[in-house]
Protein backbone atom coordinates (compact mmCIF):
# COMPACT_ATOMS: atom_id res chain seq x y z
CA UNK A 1 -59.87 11.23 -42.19
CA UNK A 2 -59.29 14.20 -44.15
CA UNK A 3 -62.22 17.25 -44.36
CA UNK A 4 -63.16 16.14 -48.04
CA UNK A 5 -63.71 12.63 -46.58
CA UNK A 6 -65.72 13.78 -43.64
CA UNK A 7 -68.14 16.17 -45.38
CA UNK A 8 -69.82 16.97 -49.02
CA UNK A 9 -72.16 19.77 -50.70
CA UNK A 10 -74.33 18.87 -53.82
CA UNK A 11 -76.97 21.49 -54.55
CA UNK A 12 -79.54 18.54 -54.97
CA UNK A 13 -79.13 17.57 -51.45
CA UNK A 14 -80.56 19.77 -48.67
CA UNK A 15 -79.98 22.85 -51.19
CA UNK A 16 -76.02 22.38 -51.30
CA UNK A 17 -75.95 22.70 -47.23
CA UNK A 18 -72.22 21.44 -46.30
CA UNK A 19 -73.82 17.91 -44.44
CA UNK A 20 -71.81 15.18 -43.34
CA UNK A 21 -70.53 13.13 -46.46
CA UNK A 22 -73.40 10.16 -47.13
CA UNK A 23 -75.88 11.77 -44.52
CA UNK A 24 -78.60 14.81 -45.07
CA UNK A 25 -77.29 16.04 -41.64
CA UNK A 26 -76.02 19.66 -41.56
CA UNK A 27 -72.56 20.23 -40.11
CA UNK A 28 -73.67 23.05 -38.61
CA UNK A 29 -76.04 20.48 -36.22
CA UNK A 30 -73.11 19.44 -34.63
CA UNK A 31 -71.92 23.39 -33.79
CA UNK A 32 -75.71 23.56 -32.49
CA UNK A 33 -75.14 21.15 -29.81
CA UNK A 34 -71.74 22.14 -28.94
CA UNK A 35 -73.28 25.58 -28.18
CA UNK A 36 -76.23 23.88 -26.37
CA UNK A 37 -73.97 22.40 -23.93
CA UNK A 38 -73.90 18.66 -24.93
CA UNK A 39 -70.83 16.63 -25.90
CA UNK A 40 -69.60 15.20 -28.77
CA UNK A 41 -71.17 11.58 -27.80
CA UNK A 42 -74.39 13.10 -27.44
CA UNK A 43 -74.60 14.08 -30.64
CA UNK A 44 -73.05 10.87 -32.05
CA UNK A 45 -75.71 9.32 -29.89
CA UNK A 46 -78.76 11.15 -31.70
CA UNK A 47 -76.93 10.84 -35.20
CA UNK A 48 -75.61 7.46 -34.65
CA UNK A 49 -74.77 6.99 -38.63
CA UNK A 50 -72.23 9.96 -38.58
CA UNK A 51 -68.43 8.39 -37.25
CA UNK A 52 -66.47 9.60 -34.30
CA UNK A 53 -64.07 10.35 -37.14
CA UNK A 54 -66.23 12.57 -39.68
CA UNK A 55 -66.98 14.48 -36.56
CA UNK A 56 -63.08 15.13 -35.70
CA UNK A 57 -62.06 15.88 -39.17
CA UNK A 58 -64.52 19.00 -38.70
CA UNK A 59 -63.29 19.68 -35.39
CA UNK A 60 -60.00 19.79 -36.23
CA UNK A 61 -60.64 21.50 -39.47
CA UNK A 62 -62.27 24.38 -37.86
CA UNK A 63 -59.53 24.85 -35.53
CA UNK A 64 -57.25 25.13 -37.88
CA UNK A 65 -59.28 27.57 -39.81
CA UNK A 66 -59.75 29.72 -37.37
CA UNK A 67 -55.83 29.87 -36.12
CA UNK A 68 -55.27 30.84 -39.83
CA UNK A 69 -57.20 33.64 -39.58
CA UNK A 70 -56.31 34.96 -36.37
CA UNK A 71 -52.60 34.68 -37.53
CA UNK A 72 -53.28 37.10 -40.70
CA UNK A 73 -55.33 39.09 -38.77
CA UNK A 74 -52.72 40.07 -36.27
CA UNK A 75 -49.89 40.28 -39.57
């Protein structure tokens, strides 16, 4: 699943917030309870309509993000 497939922003839907695509759930949830301490199943547990895969996507979106910028950073 690519990033544009896992996530959306429309300004009529929680104010443009980046949510998961077809959900009013905030990405930024999911950073919350990584940084709480709980797993990836627990949040897939409390937002049961969001796939494994969506959640991945962001994952592995992020990481590549930030590698990206760490590499210019040290250039």
């Amino acid at each position: 699943m690519t990033m544009q497939q896992a996530v959306s922003t429309d300004p009529e839907i929680m104010g443009g917030t980046l949510c998961f695509a077809g959900t009013r759930v905030p990405v930024r949830n999911l950073f919350d309870y990584l940084e709480g301490g709980n797993g990836i199943d627990t949040f897939l547990d409390s937002f049961n309509w969001i796939s494994r895969d969506q959640v991945l996507a962001v994952l592995e979106h992020s990481a590549a993000r930030l590698e990206e910028e760490a590499n210019a950073s040290a250039a």
